[in-house]
Structures are given as structure tokens and as C-alpha cells.
C-alpha atoms as a PDB file:
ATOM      1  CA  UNK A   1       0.000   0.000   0.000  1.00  0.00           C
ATOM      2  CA  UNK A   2       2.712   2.446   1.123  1.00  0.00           C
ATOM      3  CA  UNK A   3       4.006   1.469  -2.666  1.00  0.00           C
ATOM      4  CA  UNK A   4       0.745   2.833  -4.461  1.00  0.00           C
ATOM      5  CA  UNK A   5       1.062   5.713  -2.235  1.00  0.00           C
ATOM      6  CA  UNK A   6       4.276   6.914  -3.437  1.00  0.00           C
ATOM      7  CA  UNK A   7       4.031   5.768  -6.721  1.00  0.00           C
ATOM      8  CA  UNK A   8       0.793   8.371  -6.584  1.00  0.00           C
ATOM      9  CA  UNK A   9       3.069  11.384  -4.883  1.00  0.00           C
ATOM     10  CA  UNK A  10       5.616  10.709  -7.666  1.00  0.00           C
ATOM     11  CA  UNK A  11       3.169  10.795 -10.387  1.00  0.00           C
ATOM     12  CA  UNK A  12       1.330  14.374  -8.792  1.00  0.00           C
ATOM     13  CA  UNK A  13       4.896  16.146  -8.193  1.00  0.00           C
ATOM     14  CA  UNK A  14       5.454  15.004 -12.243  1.00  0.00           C
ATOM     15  CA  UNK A  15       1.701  16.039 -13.402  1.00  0.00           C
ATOM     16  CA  UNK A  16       2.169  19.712 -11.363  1.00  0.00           C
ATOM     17  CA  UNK A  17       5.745  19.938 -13.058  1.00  0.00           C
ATOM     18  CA  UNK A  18       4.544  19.151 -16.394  1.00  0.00           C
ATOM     19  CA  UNK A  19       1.935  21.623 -15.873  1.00  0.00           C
ATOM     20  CA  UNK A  20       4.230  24.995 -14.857  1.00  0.00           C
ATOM     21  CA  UNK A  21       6.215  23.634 -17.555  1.00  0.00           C
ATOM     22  CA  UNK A  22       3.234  23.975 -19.926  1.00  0.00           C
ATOM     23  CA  UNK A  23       2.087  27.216 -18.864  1.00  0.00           C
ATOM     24  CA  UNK A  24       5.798  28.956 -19.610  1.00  0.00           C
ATOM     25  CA  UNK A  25       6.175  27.135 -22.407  1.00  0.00           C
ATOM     26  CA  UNK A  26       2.736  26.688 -24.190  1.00  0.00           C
ATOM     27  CA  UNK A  27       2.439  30.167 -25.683  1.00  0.00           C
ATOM     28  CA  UNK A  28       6.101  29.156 -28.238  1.00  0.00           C
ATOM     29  CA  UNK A  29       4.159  26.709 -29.246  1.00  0.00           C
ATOM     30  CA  UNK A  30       0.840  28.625 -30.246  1.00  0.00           C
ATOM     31  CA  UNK A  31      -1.191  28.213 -27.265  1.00  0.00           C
ATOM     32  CA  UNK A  32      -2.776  31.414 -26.490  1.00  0.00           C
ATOM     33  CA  UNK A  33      -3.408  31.448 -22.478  1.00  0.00           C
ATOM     34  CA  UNK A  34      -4.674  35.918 -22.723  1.00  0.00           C
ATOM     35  CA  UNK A  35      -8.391  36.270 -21.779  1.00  0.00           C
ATOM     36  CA  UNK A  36     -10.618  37.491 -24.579  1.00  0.00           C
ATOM     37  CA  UNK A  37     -10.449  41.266 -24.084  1.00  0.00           C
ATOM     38  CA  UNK A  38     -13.890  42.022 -25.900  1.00  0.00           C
ATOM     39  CA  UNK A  39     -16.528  44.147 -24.425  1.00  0.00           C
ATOM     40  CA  UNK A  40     -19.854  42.842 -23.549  1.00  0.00           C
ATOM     41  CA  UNK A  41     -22.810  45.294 -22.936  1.00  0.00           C
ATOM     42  CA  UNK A  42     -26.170  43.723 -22.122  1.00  0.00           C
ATOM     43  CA  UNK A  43     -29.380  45.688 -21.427  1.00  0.00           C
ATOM     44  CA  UNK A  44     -30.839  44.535 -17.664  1.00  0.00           C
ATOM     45  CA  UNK A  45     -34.358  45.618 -17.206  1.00  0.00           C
ATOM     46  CA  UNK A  46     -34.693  45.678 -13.537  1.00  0.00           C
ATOM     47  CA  UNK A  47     -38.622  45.207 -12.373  1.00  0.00           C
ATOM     48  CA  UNK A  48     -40.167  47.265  -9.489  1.00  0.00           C
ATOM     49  CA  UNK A  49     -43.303  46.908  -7.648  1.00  0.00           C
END
């Protein structure tokens, strides 16, 4: 058991360094990580009794 359990903590440490790794990375190789910086307007009709 102690076996699985390490074998899991090895695999997490490699998923979260494959991950930072990713996010510096990504953007040479196209991805695109910017929020979309269009403006949204949208008419709220607010109802009062």
C-alpha cells in the first residue's frame, strides 16, 4: 500500500511539473493562455413593484 502511495506522490509532483512547464512554455508553441479582451454590454431591465 505504502508502494501505491508513493508511486501516486511521484506521479502528482510530475503532473504539477509538467503543468508549470506547460504554462511557460505553451504560448512558443501557439497556445494562447490571454483572456478574450472584448466588451460585452447587455441591457438589464430591472422590475419594481
Amino acid at each position: 500500500m505504502l508502494r501505491l502511495i508513493k508511486w501516486l506522490l511521484y506521479l502528482a509532483i510530475l503532473a504539477f511539473i509538467g503543468l508549470v512547464g506547460y504554462a511557460y512554455i505553451g504560448p512558443f508553441f501557439g497556445a494562447d493562455f490571454s483572456p478574450p479582451t472584448n466588451e460585452i454590454r447587455q441591457e438589464i431591465i430591472l422590475e419594481t413593484d
